[in-house]
C-alpha atoms as a PDB file:
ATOM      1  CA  UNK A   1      52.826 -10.811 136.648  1.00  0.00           C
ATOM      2  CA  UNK A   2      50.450 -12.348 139.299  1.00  0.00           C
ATOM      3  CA  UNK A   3      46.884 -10.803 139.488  1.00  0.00           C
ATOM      4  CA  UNK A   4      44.709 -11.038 142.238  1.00  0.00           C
ATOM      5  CA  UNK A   5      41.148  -9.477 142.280  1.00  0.00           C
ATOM      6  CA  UNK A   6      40.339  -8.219 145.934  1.00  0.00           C
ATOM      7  CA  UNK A   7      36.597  -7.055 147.298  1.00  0.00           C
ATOM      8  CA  UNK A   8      35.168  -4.139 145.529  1.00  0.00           C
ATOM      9  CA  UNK A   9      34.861  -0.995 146.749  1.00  0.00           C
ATOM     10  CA  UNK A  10      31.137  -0.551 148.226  1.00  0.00           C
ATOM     11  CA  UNK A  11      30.129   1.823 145.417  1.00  0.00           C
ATOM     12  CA  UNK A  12      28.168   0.770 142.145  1.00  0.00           C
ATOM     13  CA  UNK A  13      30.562   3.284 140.197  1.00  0.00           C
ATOM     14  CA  UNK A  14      33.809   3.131 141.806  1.00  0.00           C
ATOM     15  CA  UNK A  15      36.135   6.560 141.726  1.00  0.00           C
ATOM     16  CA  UNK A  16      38.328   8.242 139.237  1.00  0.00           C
ATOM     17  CA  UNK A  17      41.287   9.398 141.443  1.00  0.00           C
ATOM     18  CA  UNK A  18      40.870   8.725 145.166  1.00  0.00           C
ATOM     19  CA  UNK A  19      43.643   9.263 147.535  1.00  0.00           C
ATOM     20  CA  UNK A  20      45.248   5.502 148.183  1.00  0.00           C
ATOM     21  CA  UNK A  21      47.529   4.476 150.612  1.00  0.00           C
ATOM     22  CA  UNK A  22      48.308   2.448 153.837  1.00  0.00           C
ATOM     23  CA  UNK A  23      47.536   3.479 157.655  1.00  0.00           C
ATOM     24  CA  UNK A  24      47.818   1.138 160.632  1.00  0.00           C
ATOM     25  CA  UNK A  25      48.658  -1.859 158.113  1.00  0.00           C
ATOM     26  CA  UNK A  26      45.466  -1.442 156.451  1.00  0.00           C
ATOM     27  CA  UNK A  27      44.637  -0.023 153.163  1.00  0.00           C
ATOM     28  CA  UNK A  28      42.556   3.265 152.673  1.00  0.00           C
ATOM     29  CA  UNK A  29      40.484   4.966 149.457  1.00  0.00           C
ATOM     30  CA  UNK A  30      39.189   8.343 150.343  1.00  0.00           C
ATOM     31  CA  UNK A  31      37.589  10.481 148.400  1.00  0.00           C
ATOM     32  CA  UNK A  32      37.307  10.423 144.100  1.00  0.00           C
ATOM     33  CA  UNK A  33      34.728  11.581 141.297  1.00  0.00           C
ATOM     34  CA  UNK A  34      32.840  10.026 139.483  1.00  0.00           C
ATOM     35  CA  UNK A  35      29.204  10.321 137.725  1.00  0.00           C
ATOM     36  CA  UNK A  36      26.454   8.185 139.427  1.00  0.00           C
ATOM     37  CA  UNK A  37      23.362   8.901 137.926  1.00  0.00           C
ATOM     38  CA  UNK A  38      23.835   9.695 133.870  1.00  0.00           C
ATOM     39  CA  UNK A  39      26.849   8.993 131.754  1.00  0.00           C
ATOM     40  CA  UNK A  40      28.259  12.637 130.839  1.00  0.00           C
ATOM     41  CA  UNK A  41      26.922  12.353 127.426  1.00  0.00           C
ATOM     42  CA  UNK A  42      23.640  12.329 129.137  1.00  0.00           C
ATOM     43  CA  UNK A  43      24.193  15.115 130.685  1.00  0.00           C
ATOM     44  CA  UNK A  44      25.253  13.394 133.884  1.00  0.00           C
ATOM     45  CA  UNK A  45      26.709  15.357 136.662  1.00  0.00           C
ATOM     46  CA  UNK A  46      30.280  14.687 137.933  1.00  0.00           C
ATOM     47  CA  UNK A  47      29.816  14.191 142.043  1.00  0.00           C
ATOM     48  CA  UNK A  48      32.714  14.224 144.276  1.00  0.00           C
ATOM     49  CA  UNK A  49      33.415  12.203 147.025  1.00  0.00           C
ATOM     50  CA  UNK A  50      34.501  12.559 151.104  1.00  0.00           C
ATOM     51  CA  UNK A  51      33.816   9.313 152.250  1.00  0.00           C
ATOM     52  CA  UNK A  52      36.844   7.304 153.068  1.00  0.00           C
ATOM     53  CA  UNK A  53      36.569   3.536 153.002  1.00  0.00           C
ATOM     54  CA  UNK A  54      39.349   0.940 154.912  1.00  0.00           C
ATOM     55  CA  UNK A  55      40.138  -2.812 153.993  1.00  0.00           C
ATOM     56  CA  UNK A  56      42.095  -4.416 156.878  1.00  0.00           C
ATOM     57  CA  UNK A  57      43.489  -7.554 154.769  1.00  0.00           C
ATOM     58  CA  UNK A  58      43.183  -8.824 151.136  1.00  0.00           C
ATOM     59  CA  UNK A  59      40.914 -11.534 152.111  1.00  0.00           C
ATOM     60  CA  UNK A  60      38.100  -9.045 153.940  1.00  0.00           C
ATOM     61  CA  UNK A  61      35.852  -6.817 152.937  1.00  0.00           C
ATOM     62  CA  UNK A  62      35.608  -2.818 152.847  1.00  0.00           C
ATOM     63  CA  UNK A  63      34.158  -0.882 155.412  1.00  0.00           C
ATOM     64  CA  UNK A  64      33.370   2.908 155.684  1.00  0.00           C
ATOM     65  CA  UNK A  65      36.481   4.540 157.938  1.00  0.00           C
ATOM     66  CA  UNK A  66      34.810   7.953 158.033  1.00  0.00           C
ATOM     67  CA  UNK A  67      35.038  10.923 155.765  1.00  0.00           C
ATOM     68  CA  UNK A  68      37.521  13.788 154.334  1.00  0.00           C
ATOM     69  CA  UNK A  69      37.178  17.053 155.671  1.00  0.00           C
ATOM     70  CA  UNK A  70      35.574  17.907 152.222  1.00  0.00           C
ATOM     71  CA  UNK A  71      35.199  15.956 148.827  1.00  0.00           C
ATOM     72  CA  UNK A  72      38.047  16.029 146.870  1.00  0.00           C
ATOM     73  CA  UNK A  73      39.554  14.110 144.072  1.00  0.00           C
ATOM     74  CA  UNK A  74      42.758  14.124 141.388  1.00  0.00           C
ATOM     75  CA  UNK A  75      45.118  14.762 144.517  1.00  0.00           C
ATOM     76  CA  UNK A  76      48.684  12.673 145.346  1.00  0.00           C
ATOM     77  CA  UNK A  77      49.215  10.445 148.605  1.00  0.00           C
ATOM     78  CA  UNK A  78      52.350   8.821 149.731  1.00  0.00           C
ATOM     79  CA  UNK A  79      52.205   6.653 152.624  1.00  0.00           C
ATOM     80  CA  UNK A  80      54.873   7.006 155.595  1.00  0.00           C
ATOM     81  CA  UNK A  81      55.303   5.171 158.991  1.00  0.00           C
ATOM     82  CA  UNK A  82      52.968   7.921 160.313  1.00  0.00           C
ATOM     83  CA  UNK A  83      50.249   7.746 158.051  1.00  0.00           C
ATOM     84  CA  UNK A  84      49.019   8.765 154.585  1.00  0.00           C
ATOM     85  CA  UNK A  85      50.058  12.085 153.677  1.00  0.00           C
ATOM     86  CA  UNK A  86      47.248  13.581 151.185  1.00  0.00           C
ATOM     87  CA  UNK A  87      48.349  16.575 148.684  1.00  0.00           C
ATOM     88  CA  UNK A  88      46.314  18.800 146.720  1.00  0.00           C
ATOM     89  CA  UNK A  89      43.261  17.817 144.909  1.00  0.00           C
ATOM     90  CA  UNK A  90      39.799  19.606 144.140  1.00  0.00           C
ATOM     91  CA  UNK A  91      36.379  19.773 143.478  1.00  0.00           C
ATOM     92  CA  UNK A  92      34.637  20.965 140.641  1.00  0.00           C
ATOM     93  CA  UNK A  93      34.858  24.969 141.564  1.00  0.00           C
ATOM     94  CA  UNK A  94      38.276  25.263 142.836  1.00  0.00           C
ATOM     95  CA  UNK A  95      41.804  23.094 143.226  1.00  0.00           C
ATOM     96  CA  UNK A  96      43.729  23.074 146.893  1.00  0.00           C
ATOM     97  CA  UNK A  97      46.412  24.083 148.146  1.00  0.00           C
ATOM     98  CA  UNK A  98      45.392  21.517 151.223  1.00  0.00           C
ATOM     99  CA  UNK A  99      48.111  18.925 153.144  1.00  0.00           C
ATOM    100  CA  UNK A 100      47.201  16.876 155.482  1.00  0.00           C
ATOM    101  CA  UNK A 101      48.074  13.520 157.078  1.00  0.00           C
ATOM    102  CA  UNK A 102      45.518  10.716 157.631  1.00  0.00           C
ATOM    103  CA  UNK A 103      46.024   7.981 160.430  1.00  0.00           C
ATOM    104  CA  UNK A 104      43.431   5.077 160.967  1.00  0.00           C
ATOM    105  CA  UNK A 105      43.925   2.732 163.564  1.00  0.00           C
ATOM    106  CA  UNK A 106      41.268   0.052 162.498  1.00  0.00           C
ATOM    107  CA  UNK A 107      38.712   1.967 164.750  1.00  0.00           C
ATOM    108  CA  UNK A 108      39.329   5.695 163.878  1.00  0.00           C
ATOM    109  CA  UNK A 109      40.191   8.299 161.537  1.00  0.00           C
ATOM    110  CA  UNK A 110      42.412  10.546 162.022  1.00  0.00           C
ATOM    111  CA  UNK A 111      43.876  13.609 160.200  1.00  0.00           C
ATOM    112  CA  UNK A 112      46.703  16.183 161.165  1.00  0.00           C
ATOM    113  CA  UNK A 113      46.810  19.124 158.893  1.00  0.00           C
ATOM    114  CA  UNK A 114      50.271  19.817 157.067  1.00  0.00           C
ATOM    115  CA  UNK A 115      51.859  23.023 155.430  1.00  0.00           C
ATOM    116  CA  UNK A 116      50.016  23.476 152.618  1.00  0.00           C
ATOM    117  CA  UNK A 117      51.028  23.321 148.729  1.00  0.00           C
ATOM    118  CA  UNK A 118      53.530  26.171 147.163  1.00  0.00           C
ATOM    119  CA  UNK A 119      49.945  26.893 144.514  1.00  0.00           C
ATOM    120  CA  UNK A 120      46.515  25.007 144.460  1.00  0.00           C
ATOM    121  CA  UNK A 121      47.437  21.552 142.165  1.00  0.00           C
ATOM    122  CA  UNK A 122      45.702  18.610 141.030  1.00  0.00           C
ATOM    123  CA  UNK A 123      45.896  16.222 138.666  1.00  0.00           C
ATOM    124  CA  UNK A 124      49.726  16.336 139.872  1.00  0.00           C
ATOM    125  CA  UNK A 125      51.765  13.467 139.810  1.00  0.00           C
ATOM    126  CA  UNK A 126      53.539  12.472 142.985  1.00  0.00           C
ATOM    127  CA  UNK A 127      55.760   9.395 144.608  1.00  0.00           C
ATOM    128  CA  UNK A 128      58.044   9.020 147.977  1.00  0.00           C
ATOM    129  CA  UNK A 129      61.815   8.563 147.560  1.00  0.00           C
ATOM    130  CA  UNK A 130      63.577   7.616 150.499  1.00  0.00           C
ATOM    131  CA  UNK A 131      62.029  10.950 152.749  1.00  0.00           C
ATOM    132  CA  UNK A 132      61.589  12.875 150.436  1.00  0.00           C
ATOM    133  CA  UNK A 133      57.876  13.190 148.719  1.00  0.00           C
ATOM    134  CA  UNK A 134      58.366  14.740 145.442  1.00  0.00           C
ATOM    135  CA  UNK A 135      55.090  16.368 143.352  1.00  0.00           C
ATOM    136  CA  UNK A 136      55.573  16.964 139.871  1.00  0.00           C
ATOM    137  CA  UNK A 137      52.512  19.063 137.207  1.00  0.00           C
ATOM    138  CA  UNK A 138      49.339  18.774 137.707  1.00  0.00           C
ATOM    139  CA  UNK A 139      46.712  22.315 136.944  1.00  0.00           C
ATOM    140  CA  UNK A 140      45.835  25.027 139.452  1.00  0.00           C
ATOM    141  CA  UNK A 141      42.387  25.942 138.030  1.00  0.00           C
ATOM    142  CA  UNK A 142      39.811  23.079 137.056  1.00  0.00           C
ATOM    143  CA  UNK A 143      39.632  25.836 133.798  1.00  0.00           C
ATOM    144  CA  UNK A 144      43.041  25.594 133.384  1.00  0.00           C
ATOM    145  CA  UNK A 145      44.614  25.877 129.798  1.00  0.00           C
ATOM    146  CA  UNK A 146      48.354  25.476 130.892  1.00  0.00           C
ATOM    147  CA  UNK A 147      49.774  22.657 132.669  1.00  0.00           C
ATOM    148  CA  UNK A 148      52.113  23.307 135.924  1.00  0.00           C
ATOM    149  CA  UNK A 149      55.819  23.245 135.368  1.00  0.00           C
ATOM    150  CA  UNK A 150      56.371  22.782 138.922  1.00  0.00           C
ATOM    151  CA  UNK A 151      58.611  20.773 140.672  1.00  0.00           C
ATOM    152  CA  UNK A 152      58.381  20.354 144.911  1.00  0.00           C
ATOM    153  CA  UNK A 153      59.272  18.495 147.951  1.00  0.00           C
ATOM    154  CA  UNK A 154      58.314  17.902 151.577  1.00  0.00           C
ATOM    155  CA  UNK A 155      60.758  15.683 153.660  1.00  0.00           C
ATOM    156  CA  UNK A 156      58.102  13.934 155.650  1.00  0.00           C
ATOM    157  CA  UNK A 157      60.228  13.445 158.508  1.00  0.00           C
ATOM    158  CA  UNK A 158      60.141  17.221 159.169  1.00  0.00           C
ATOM    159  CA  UNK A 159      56.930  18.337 157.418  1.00  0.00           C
ATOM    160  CA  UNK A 160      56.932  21.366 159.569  1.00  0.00           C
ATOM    161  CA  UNK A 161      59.452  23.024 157.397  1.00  0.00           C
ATOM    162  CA  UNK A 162      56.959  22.608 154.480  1.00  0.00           C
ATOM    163  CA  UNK A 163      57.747  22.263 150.319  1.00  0.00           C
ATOM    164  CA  UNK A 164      60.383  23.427 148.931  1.00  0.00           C
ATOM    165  CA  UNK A 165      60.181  24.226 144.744  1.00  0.00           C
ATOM    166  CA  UNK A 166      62.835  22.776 142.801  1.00  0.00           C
ATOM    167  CA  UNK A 167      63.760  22.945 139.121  1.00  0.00           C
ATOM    168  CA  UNK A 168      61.407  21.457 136.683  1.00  0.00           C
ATOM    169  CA  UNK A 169      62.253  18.851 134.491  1.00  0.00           C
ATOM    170  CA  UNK A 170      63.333  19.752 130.705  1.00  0.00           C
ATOM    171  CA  UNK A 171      60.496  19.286 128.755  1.00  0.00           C
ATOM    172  CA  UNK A 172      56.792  20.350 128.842  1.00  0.00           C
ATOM    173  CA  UNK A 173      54.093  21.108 131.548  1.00  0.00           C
ATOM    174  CA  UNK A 174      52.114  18.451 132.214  1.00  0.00           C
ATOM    175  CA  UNK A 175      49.725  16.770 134.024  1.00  0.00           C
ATOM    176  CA  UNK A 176      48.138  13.225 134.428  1.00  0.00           C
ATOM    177  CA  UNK A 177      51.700  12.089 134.084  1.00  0.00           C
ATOM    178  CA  UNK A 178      52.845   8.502 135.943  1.00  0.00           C
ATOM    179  CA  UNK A 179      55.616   9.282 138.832  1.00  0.00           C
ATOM    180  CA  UNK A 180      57.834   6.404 139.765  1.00  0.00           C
ATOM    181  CA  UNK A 181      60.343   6.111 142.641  1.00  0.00           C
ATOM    182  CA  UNK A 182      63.708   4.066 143.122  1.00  0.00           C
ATOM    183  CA  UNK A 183      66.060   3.997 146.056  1.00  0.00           C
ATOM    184  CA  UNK A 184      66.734   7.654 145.456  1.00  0.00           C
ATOM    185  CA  UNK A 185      65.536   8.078 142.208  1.00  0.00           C
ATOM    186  CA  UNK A 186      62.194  10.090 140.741  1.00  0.00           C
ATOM    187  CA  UNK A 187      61.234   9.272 137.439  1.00  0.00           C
ATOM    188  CA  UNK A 188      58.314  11.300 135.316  1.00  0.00           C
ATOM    189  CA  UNK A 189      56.925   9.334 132.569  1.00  0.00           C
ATOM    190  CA  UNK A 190      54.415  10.934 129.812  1.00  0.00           C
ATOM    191  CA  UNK A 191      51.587  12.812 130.758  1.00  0.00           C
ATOM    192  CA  UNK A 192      49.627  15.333 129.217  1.00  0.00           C
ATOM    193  CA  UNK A 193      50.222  18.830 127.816  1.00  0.00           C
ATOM    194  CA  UNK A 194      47.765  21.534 127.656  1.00  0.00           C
ATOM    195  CA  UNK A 195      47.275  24.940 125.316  1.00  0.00           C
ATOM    196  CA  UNK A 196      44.190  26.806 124.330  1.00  0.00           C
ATOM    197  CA  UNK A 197      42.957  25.904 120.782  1.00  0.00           C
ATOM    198  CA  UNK A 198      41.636  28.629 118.403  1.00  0.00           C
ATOM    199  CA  UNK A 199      38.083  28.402 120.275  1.00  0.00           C
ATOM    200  CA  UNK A 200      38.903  28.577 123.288  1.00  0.00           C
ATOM    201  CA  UNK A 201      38.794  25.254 124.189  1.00  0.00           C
ATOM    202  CA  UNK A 202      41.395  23.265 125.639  1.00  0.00           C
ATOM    203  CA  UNK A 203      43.435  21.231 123.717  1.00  0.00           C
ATOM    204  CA  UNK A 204      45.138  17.860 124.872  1.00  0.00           C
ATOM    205  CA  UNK A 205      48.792  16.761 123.659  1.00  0.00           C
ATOM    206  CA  UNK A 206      49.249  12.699 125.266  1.00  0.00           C
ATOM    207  CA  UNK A 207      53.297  12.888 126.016  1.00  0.00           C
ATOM    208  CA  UNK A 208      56.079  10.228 125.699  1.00  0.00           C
ATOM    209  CA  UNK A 209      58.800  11.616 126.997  1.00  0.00           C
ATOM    210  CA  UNK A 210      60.127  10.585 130.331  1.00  0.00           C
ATOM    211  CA  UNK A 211      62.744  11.668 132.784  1.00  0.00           C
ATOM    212  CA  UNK A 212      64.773  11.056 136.491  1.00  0.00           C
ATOM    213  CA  UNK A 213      65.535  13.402 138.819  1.00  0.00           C
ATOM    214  CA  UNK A 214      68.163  12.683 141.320  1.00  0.00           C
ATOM    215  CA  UNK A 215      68.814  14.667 144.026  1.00  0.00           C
ATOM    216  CA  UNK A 216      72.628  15.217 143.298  1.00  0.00           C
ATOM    217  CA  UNK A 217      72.488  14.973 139.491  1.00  0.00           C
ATOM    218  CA  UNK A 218      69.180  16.649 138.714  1.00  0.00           C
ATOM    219  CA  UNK A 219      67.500  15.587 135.529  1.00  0.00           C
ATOM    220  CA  UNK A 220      67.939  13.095 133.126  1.00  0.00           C
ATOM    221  CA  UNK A 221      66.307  12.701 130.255  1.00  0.00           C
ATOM    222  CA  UNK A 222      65.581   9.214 129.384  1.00  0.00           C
ATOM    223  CA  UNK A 223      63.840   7.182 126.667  1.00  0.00           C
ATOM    224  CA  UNK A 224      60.579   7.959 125.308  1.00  0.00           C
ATOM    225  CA  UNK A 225      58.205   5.683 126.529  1.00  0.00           C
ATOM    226  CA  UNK A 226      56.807   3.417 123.471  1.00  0.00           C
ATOM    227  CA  UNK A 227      54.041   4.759 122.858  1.00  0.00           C
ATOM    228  CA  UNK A 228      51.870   7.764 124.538  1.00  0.00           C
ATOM    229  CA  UNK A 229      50.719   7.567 127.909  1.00  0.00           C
ATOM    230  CA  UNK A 230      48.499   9.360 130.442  1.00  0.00           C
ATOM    231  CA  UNK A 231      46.433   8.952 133.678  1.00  0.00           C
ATOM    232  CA  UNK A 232      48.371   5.444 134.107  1.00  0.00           C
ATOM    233  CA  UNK A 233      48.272   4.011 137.663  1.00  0.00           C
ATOM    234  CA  UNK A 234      51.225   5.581 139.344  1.00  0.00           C
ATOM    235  CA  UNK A 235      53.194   5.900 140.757  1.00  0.00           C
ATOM    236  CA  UNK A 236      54.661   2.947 138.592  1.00  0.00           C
ATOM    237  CA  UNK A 237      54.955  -0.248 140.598  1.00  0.00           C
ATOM    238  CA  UNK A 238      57.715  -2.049 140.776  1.00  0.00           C
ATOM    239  CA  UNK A 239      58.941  -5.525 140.130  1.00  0.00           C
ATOM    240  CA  UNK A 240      61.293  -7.244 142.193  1.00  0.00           C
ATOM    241  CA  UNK A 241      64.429  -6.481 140.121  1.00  0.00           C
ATOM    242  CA  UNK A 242      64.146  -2.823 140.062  1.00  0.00           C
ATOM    243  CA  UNK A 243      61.781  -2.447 136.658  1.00  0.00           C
ATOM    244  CA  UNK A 244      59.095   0.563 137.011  1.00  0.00           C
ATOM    245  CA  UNK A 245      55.781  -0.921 135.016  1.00  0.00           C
ATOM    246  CA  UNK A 246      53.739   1.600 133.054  1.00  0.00           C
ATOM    247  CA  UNK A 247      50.442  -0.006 132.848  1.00  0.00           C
ATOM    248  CA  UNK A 248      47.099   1.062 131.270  1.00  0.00           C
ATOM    249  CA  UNK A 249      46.749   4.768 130.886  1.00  0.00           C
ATOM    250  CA  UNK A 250      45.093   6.698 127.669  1.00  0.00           C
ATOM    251  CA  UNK A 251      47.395   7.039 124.703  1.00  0.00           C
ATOM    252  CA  UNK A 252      44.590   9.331 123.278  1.00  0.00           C
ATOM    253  CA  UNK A 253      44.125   7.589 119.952  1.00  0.00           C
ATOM    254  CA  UNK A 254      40.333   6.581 120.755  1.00  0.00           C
ATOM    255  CA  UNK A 255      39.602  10.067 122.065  1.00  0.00           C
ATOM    256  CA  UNK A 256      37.222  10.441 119.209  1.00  0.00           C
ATOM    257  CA  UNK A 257      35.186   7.727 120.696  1.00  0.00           C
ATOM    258  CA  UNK A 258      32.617   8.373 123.608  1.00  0.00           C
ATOM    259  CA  UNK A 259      30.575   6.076 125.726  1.00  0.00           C
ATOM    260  CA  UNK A 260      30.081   2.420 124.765  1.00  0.00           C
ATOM    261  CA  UNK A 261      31.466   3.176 121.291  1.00  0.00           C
ATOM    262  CA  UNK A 262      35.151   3.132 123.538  1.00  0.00           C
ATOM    263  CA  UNK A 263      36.538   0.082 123.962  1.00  0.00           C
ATOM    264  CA  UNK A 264      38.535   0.468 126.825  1.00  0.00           C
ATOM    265  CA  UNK A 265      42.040   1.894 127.226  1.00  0.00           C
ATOM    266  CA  UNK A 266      45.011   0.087 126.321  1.00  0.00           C
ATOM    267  CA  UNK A 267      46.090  -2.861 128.588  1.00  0.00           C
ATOM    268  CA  UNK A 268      49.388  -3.285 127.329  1.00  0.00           C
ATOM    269  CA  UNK A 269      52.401  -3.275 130.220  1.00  0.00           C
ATOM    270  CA  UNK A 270      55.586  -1.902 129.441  1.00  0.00           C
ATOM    271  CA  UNK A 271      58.669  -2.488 131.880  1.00  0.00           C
ATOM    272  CA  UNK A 272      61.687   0.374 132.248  1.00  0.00           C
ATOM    273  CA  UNK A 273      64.942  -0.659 133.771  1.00  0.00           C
ATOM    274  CA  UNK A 274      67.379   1.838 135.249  1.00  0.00           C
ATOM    275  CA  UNK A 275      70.355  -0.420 134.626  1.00  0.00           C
ATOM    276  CA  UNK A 276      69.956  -0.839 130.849  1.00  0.00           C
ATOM    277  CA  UNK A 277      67.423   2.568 129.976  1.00  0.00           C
ATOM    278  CA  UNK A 278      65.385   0.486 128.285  1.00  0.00           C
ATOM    279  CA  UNK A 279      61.952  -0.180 128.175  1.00  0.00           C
ATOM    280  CA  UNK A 280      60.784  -3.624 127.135  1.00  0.00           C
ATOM    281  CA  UNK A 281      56.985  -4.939 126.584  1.00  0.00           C
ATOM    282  CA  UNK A 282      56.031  -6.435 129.688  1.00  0.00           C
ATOM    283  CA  UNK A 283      53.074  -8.532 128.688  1.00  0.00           C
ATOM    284  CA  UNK A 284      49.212  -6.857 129.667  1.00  0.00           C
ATOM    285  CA  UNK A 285      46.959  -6.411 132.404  1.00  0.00           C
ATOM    286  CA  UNK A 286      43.580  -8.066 132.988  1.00  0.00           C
ATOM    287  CA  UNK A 287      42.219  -4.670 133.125  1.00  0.00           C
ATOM    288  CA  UNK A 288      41.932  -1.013 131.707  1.00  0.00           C
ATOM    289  CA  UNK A 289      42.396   1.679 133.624  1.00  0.00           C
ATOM    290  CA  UNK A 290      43.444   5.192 133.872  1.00  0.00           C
ATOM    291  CA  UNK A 291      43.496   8.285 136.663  1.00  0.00           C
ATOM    292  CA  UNK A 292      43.961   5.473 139.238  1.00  0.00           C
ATOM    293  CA  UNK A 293      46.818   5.618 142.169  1.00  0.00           C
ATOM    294  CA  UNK A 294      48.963   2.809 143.497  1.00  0.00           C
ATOM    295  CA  UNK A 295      50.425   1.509 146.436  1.00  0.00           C
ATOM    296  CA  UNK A 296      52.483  -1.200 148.134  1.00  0.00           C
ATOM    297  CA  UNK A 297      50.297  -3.235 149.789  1.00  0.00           C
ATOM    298  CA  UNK A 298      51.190  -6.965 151.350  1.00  0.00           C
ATOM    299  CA  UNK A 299      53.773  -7.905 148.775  1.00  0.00           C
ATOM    300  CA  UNK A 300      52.146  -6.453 145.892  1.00  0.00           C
ATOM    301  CA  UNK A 301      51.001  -3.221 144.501  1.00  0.00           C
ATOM    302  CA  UNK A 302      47.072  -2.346 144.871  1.00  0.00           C
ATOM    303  CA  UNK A 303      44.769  -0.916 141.994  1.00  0.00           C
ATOM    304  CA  UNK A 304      41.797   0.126 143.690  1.00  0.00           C
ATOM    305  CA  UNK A 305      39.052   1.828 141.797  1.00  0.00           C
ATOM    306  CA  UNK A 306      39.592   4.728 138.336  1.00  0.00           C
ATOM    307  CA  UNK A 307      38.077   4.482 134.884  1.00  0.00           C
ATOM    308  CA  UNK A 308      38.089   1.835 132.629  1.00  0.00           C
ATOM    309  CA  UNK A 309      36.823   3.965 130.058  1.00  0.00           C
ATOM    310  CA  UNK A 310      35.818   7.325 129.907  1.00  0.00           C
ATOM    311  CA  UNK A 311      32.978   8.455 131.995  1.00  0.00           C
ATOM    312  CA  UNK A 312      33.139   4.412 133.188  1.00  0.00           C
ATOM    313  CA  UNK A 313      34.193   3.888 136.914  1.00  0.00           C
ATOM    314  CA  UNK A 314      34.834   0.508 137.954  1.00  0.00           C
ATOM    315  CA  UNK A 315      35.024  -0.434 141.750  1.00  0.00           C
ATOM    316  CA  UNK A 316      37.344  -3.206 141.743  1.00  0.00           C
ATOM    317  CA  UNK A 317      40.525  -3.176 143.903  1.00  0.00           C
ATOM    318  CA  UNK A 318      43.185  -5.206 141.818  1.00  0.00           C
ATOM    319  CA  UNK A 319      46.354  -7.020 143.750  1.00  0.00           C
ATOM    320  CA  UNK A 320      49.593  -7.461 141.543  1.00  0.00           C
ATOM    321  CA  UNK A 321      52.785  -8.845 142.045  1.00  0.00           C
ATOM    322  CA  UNK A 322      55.499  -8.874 139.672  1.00  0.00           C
ATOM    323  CA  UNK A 323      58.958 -11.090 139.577  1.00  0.00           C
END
């Protein structure tokens, strides 16, 4: 894999889970979370974001494109022809139900509400196939104790007729999970599960399980990813012969660790290949990073901002390429 690093985001912190896509040919990071005074172990506040920032080409430098019509982070965004189309999302009261698309034409913002979400979702995991933008998980309440087994789609060439709810894949709720798309295939790789432990608090189960959905065929389940994964960039970028690359992502076993006692998340790559079911070690990233999107981005796939550790943002926008 080639790695290019690309100007930072203008923010000391960086964001946990913008919205990230392409509009007009440039790319766009709008909104995220993040803590910028104290660490949470501090007793730092999480803040969430509406400012939406623009780079025009890999080469320049970020500017401010203008702002969301409210902060919100942990959502899904495809990009189409017409724009980015944002889903879902919240703030630290309340999750959305909110849709909208967002156009920028190097000069302006622009956004174009859409029918809204079957529930209020985020931490969903999302990718385009063909027309069709699928939306898998995710949590309706930020106090949530159960995952979403939900399973929708918008065709985003008639958004009008708004989300239709499909059946869920065979295996736990989740959220966090990494989405990945083929030619007309959407695949659903780890994740995590949630249940209420004995005190009330939420409990965390990091998933390896993985799955395709076709649109003909339904669900397949494939095999389990090697080891646990969640919050890895996604949807899963692809290499030029058809691999989907999980990369990064928490596999939970230094959740006992907190602030600079964590070393980072994994930054091993692991490569699945529709024609063989297989997954194979792919080599690993100059970076860790989790609840970070992708997107295809001049010949590459961008990684633009998320955690390198817990309560860590980083505001580096990564550029890969893969053969």
């Amino acid at each position: 894999m080639t790695w290019k690093s690309l100007a930072p985001l203008p923010d000391r912190e960086g964001f946990a889970s913008p919205f990230v896509g392409v509009a007009g040919g440039a790319l766009l990071v709008a909104g995220g979370a993040n803590f910028p005074e104290k660490r949470p172990w501090e007793g730092g506040t999480k803040i969430w974001s509406d400012r939406v920032y623009a780079l025009a080409t890999p080469e320049g430098s970020w500017v401010e494109a203008g702002r969301l019509p409210r902060a919100n982070a942990y959502g899904v965004a495809v990009s189409t022809s017409a724009g980015i189309i944002c889903a879902g999302g919240g703030d630290a009261k309340e999750n959305f139900r909110d849709v909208g698309l967002m156009t920028w034409d190097g000069r302006t913002l622009g956004r174009r509400a859409l029918p809204p979400l079957p529930r209020a979702c985020a931490f969903g995991s999302g990718a385009l196939v063909g027309n069709i933008f699928y939306l898998a998980g995710g949590i309706e309440k930020p106090d949530a104790t159960t995952a979403l087994a939900t399973f929708w789609a918008l065709d985003v060439t008639k958004p009008e007729a708004g989300w239709r709810e499909l059946p869920v894949w065979p295996g736990a709720e989740r959220m966090l999970a990494v989405a990945g798309a083929t030619a007309d295939t959407f695949y659903l790789f780890g994740g995590v599960a949630l249940s209420a432990g004995t005190d009330g608090k939420v409990q965390r189960k990091i998933l390896r399980d993985a799955y395709a959905y076709h649109a003909v065929q339904g669900w397949t389940k494939l095999a389990d990813l090697p080891r646990a994964a969640t919050a890895a960039p996604s949807p899963a970028p692809l290499t030029a012969d058809g691999k989907l690359l999980v990369i990064s992502g928490d596999d939970g076993l230094r959740a006992h660790l907190t602030g600079p006692d964590h070393p980072g998340f994994p930054s091993d790559v692991w490569a699945y290949d529709p024609k063989t079911k297989a997954w194979s070690a792919a080599g690993d990233a100059p970076i860790s990073r989790a609840t970070v999107p992708t997107v295809a981005w001049r010949g590459g796939w961008i990684i633009a901002s998320g955690e390198r550790k817990p309560g860590y943002r980083s505001p580096e926008t990564w550029w890969m390429s893969a053969p």
